[in-house]
N, C-alpha and C. Protein backbone atom coordinates (compact mmCIF):
# COMPACT_ATOMS: atom_id res chain seq x y z
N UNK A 1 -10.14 7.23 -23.01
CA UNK A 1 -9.42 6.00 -23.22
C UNK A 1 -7.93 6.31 -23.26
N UNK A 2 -7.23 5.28 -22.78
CA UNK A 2 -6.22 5.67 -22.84
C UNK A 2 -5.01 4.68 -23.77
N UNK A 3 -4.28 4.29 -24.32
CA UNK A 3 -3.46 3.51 -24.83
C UNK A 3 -2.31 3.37 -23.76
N UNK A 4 -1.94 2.01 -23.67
CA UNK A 4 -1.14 1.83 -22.75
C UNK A 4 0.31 0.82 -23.69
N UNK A 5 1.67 1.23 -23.37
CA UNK A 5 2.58 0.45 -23.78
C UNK A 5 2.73 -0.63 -23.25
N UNK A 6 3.43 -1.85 -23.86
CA UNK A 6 4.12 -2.91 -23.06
C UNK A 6 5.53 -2.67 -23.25
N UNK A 7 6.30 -2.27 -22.40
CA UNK A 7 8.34 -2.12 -22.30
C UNK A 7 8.83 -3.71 -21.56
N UNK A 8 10.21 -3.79 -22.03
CA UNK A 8 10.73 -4.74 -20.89
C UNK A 8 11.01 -3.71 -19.80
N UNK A 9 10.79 -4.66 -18.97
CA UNK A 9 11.52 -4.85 -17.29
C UNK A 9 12.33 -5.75 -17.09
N UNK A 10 13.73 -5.81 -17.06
CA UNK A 10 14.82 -6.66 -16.56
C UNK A 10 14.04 -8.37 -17.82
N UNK A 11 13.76 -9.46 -16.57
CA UNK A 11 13.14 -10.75 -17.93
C UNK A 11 12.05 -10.30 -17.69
N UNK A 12 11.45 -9.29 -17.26
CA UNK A 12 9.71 -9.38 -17.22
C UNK A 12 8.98 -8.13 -18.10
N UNK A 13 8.01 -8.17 -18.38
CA UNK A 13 6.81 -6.93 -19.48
C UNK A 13 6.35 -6.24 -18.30
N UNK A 14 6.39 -5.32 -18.49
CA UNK A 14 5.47 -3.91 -18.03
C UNK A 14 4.59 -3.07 -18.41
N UNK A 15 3.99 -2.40 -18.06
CA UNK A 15 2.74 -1.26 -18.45
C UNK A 15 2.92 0.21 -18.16
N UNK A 16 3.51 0.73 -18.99
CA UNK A 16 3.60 2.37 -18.55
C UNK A 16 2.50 2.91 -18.79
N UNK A 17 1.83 3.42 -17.52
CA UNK A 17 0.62 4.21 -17.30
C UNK A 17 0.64 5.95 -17.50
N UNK A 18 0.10 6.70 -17.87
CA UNK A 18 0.24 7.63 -18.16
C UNK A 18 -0.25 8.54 -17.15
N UNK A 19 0.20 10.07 -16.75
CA UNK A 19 -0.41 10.83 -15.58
C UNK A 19 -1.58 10.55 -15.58
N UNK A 20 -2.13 11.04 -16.40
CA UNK A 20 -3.65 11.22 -16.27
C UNK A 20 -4.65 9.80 -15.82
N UNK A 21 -4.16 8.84 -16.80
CA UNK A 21 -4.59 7.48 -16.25
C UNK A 21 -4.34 7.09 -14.35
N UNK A 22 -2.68 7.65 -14.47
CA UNK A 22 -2.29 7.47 -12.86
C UNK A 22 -3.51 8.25 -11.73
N UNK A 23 -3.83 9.62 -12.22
CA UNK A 23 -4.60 10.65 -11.71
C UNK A 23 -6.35 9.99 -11.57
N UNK A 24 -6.55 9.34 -12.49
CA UNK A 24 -8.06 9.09 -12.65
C UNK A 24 -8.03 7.91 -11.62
N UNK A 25 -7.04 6.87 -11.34
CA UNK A 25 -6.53 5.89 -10.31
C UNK A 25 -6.52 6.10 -9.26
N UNK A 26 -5.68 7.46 -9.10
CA UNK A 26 -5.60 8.15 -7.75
C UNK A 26 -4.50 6.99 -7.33
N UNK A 27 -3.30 6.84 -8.05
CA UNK A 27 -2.20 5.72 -7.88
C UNK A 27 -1.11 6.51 -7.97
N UNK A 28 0.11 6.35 -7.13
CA UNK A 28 1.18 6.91 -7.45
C UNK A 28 2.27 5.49 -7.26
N UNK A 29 3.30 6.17 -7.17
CA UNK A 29 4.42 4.77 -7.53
C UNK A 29 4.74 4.24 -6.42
N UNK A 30 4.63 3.29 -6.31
CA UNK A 30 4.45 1.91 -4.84
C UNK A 30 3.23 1.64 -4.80
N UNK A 31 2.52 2.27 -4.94
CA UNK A 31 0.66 1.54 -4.68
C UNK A 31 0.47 0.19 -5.51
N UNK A 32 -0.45 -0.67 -5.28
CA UNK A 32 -1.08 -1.91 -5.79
C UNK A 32 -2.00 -1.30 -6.84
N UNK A 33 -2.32 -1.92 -7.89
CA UNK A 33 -3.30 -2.26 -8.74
C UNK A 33 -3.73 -3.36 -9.42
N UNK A 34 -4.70 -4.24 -9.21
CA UNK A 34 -5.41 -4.95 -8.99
C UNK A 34 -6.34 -5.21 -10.49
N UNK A 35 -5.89 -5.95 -11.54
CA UNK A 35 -6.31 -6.36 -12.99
C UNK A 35 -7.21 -7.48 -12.76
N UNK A 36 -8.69 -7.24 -12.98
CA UNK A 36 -9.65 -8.30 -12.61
C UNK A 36 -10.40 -8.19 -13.89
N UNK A 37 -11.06 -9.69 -13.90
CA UNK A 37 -11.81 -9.74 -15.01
C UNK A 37 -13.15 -8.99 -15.16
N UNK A 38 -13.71 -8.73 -16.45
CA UNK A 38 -15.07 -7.91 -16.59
C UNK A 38 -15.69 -8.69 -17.71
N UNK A 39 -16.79 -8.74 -17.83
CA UNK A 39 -17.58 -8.94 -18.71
C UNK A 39 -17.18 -8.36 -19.99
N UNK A 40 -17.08 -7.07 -20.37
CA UNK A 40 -16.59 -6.32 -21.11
C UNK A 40 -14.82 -6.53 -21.55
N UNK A 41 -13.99 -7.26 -20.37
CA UNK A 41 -12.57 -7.36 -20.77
C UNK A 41 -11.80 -8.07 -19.69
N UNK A 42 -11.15 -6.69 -19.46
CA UNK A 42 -10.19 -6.53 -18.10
C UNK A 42 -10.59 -5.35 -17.13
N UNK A 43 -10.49 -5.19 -16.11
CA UNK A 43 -10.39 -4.03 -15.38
C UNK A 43 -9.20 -3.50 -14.42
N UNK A 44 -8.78 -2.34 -14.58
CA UNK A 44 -7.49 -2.19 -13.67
C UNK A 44 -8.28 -1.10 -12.88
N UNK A 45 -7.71 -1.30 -11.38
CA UNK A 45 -8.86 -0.87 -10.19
C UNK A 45 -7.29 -0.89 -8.96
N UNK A 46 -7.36 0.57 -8.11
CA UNK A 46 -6.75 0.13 -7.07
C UNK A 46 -7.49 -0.40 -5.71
N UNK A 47 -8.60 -0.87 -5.97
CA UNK A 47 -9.33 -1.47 -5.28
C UNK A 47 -9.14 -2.99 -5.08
N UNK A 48 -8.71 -3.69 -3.88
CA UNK A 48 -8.74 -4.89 -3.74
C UNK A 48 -10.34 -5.82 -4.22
N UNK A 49 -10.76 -6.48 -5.44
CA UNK A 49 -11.89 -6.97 -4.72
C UNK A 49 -12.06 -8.07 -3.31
N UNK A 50 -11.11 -8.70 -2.68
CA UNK A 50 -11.01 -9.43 -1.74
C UNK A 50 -11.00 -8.58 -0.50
N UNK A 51 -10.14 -7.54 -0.40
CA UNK A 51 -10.61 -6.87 0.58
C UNK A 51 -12.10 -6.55 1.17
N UNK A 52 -12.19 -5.90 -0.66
CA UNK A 52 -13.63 -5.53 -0.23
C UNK A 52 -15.11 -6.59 0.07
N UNK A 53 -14.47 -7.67 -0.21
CA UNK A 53 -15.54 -8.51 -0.21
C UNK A 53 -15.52 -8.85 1.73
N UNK A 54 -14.32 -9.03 2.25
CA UNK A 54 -14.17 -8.98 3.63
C UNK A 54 -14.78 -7.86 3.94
N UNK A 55 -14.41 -6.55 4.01
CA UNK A 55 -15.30 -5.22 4.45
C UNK A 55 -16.72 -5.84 4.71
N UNK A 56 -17.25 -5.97 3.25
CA UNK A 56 -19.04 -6.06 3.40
C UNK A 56 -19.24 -7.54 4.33
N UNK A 57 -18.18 -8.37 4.36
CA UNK A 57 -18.60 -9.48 6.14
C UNK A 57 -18.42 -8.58 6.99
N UNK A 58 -17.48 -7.91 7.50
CA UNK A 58 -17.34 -7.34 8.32
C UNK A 58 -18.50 -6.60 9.15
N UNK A 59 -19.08 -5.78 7.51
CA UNK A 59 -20.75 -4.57 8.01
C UNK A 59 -21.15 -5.35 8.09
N UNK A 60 -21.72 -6.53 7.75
CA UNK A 60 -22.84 -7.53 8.06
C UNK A 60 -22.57 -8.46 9.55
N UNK A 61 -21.96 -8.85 10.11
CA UNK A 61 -21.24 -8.97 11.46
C UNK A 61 -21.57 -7.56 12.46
N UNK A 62 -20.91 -6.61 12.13
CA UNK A 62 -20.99 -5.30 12.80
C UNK A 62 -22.72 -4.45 12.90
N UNK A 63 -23.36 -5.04 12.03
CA UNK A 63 -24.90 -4.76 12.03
C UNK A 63 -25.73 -6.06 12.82
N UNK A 64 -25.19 -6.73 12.76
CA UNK A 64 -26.48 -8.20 13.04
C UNK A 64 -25.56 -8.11 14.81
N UNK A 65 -24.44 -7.79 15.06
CA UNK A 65 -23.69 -8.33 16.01
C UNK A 65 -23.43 -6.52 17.07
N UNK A 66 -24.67 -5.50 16.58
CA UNK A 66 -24.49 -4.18 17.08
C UNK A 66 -24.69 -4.57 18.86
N UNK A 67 -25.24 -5.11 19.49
CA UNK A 67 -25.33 -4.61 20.79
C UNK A 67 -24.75 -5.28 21.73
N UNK A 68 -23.23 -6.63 20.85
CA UNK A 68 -22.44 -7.42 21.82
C UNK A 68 -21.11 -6.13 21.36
N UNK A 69 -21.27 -6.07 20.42
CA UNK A 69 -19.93 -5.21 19.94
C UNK A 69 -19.53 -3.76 21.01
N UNK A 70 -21.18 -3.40 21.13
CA UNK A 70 -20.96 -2.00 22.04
C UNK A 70 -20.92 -2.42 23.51
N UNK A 71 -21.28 -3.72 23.85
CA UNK A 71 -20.99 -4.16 25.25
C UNK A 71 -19.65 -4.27 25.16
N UNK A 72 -18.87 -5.26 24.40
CA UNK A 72 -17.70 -5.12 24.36
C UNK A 72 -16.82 -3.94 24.41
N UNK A 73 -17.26 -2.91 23.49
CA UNK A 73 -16.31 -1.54 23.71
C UNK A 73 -16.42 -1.13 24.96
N UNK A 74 -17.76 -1.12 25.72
CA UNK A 74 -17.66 -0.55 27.20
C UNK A 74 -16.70 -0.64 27.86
């Protein structure tokens, strides 16, 4: 677990994340992170869930739609 601060930023609050938190993220400075709700709370994830919810249309298109897709690449 980790404890996280709130600092100002200019008029806005911030979150200083700590290496190790950054490391377990696999986030460095410019990347997105993405605070979604959980059952349990909050979750901070550099995972889009919207992206990923497009991805899995995508495999499902790319599986049901396998033998126009490879005509097409021809």
């Amino acid at each position: 677990m980790h404890t996280l601060k709130i600092v100002q930023v200019g008029n806005s609050l911030g979150v200083v994340l700590p290496k190790e938190a950054l490391a377990e993220l696999r986030a460095a400075k410019g990347d997105a992170l993405y605070l979604t709700s959980a059952p349990d709370g909050m979750r901070l994830t550099p995972y889009s869930p919207k992206f990923a919810g497009q991805i899995e249309i995508a495999r499902d298109v790319m599986r049901r739609r396998r033998h126009t897709l490879r005509t097409l690449a021809d």
